[in-house]
N, C-alpha and C. Protein backbone atom coordinates (compact mmCIF):
# COMPACT_ATOMS: atom_id res chain seq x y z
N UNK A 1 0.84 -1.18 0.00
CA UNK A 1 0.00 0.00 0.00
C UNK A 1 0.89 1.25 0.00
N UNK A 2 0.68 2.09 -0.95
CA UNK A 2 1.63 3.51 -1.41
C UNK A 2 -0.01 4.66 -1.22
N UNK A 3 0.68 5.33 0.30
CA UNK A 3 -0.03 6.40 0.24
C UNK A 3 0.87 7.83 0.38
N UNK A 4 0.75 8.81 -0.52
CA UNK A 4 1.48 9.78 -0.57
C UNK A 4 2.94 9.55 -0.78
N UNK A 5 3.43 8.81 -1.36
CA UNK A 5 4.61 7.91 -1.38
C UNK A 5 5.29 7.64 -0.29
N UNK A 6 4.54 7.39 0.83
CA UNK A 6 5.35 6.29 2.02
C UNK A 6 4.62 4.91 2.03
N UNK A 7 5.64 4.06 2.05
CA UNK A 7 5.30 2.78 2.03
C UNK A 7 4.74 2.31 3.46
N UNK A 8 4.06 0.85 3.20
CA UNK A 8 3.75 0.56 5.05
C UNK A 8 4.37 0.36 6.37
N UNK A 9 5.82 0.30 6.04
CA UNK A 9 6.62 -0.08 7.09
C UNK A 9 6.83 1.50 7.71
N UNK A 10 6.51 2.44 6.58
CA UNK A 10 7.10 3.64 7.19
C UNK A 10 5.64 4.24 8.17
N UNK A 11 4.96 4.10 7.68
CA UNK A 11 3.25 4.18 8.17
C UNK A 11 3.41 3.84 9.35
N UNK A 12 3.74 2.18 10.05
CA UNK A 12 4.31 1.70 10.98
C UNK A 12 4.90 2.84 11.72
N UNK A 13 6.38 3.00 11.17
CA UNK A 13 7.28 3.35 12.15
C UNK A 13 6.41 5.15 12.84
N UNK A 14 5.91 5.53 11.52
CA UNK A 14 4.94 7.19 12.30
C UNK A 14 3.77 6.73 13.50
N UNK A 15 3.25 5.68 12.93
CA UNK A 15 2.47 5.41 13.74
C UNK A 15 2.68 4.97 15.55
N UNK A 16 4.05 4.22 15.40
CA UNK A 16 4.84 3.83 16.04
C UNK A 16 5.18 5.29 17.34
N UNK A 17 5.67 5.68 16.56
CA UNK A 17 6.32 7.21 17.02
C UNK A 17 4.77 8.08 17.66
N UNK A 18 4.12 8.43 17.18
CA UNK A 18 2.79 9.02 17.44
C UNK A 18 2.20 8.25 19.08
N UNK A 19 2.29 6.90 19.11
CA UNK A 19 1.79 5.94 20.04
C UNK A 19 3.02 6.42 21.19
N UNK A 20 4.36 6.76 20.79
CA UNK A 20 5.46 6.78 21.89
C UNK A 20 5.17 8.31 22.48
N UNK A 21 5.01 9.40 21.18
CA UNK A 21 4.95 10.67 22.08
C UNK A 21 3.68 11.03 22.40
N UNK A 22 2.21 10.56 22.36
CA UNK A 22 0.97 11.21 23.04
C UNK A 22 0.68 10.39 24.15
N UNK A 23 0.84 8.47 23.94
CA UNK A 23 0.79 7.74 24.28
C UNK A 23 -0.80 7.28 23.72
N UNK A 24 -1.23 6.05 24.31
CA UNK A 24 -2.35 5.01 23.64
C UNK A 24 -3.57 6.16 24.08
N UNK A 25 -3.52 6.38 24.94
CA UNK A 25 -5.04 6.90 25.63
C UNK A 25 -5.09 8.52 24.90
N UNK A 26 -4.37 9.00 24.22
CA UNK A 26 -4.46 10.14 24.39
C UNK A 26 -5.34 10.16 22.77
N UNK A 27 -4.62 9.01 21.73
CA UNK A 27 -4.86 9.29 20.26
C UNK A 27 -6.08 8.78 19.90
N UNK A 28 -7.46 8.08 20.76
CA UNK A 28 -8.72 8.64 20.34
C UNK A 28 -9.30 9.96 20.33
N UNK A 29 -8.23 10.78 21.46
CA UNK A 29 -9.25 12.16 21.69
C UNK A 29 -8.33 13.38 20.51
N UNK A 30 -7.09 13.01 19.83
CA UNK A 30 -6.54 13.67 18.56
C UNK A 30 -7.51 12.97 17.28
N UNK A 31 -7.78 11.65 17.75
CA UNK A 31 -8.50 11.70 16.11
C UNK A 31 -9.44 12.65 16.50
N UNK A 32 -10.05 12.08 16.96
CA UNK A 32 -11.85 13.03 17.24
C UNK A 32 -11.54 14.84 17.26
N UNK A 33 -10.45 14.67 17.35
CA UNK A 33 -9.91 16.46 17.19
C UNK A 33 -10.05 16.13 15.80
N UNK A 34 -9.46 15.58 15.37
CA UNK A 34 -8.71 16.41 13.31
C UNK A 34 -10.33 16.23 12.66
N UNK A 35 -10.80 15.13 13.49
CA UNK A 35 -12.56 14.37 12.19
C UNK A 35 -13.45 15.93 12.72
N UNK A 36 -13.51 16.45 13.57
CA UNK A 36 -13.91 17.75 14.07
C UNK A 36 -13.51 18.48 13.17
N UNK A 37 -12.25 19.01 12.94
CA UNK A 37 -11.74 19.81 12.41
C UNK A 37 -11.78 19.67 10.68
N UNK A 38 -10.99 18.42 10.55
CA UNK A 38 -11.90 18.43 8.98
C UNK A 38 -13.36 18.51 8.62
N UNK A 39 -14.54 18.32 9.50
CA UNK A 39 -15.89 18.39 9.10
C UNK A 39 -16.41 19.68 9.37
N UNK A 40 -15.47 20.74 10.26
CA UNK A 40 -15.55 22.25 10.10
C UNK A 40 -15.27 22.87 8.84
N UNK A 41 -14.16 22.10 8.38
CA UNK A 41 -13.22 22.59 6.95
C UNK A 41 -14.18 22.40 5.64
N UNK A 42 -15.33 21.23 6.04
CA UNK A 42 -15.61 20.51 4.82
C UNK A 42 -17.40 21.72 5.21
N UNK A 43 -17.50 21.24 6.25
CA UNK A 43 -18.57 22.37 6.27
C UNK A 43 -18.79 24.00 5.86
N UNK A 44 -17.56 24.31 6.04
CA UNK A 44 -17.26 25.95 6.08
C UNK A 44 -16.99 25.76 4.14
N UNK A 45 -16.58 25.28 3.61
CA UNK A 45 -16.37 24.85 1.86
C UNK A 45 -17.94 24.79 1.47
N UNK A 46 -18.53 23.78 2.00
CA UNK A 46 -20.07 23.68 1.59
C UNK A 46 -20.74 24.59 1.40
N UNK A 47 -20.35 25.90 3.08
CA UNK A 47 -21.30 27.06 3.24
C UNK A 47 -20.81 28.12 1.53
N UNK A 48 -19.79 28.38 1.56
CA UNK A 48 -18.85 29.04 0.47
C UNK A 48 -19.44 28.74 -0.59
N UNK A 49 -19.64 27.45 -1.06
CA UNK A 49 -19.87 27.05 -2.35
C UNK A 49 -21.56 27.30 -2.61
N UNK A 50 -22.29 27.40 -1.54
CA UNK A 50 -23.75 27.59 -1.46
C UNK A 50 -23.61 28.99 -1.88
N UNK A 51 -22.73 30.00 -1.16
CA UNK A 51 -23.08 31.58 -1.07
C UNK A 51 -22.78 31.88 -2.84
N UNK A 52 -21.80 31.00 -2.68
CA UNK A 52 -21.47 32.02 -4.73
C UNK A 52 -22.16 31.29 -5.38
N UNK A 53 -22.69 29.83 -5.57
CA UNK A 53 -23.73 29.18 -6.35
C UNK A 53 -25.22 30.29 -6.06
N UNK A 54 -25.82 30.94 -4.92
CA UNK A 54 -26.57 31.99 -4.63
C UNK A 54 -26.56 32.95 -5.07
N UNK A 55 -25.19 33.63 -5.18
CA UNK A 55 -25.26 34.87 -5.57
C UNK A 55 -25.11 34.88 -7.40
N UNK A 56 -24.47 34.16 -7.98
CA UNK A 56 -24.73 34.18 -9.10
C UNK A 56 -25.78 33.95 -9.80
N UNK A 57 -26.96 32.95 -8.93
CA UNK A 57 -27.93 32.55 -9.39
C UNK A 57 -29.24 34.17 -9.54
N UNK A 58 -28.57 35.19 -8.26
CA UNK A 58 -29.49 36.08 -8.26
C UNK A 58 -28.69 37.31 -9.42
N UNK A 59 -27.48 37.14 -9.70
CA UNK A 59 -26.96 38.11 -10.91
C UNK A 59 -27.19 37.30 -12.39
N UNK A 60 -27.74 36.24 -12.22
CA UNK A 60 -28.47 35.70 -13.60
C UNK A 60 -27.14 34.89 -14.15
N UNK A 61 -25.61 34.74 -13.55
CA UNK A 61 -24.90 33.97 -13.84
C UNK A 61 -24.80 32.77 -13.96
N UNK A 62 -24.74 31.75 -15.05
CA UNK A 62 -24.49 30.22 -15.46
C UNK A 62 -23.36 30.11 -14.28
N UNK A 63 -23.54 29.33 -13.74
CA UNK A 63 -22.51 28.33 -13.22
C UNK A 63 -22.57 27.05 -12.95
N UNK A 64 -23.17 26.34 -14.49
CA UNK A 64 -23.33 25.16 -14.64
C UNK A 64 -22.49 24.66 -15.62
N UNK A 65 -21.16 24.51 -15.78
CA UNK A 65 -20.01 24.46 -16.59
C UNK A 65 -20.18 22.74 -17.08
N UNK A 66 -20.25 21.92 -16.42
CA UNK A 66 -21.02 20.53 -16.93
C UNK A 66 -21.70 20.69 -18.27
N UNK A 67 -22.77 21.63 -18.18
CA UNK A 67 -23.78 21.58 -19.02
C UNK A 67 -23.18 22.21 -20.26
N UNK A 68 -22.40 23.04 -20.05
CA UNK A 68 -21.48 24.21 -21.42
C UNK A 68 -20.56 23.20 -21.95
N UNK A 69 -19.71 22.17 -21.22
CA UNK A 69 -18.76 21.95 -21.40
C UNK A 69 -19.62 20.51 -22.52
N UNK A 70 -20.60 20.18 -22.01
CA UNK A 70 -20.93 18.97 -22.63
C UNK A 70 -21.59 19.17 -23.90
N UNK A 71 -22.16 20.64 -23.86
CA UNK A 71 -22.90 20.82 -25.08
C UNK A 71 -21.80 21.68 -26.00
N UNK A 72 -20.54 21.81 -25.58
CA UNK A 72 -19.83 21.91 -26.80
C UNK A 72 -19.07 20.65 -27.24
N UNK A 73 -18.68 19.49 -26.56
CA UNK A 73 -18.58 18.42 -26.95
C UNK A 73 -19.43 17.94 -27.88
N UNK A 74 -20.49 17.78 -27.71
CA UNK A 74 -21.69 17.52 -29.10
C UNK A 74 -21.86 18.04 -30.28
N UNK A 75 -21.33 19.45 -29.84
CA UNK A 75 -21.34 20.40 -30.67
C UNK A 75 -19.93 20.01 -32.26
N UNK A 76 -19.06 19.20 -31.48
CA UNK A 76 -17.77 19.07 -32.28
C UNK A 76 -17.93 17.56 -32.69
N UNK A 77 -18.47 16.23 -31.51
CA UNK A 77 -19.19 15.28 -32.89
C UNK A 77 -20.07 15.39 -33.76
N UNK A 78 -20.36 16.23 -33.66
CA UNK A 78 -22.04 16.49 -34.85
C UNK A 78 -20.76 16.93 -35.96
N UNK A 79 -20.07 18.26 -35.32
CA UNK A 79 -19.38 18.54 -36.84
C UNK A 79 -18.19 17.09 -37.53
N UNK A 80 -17.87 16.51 -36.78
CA UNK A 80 -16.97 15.15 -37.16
C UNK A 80 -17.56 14.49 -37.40
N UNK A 81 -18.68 14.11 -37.20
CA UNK A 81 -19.79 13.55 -37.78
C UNK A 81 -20.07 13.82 -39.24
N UNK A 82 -20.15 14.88 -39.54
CA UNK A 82 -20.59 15.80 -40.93
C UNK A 82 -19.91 15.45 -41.57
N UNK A 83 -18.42 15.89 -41.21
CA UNK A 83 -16.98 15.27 -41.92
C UNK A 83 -16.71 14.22 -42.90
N UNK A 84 -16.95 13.00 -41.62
CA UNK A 84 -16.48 11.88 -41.83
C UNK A 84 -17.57 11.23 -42.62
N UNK A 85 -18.95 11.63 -42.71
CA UNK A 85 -20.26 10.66 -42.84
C UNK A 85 -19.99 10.44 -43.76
N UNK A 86 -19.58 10.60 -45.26
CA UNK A 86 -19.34 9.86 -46.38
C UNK A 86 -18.48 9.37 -46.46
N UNK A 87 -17.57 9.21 -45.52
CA UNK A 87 -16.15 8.53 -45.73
C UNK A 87 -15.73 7.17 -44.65
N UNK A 88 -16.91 6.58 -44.33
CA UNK A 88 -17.09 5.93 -43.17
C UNK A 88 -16.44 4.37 -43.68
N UNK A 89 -15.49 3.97 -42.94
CA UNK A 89 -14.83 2.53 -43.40
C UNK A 89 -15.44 1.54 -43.16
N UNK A 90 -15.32 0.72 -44.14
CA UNK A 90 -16.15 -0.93 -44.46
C UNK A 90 -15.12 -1.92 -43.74
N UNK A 91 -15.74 -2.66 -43.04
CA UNK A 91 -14.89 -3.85 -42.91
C UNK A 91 -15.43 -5.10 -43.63
């Protein structure tokens, strides 16, 4: 298992180290810190992404880039389409 490019033995040895300097009892109440802290991070992103998806929606701004991006894709097989349609290979 390759996460962030440290292998598992090294995972081990942090983990190892982490267990020596907080000790056992201490590193349920650091996770439950960071899962706190990332679901503030992930919450406070959510709120952000609501306010400008809002405010553009009330300045009449698209910010549905999915939908642009896909309908110019179609837009360029239809024309390769056009292109190629008489020249289409037989097997």
């Amino acid at each position: 298992m390759i996460f962030l490019f440290i292998s598992g033995p090294e995972i081990m040895v942090i983990l190892l180290i982490v267990v020596m300097v907080f000790g056992a009892d201490k590193i349920p109440e650091i996770a439950r810190g960071l899962g706190k802290g990332i679901r503030q991070v992930k919450d406070a992103t959510n709120d952000i992404k609501r306010e400008i998806k809002d405010s553009s929606e009330k300045i009449g701004i698209d910010t549905d880039i999915r939908k642009n991006v896909t309908k110019e894709i179609d837009a360029v097989k239809d024309n390769i389409d056009d292109l190629t349609g008489p020249i289409k290979r037989q097997f």
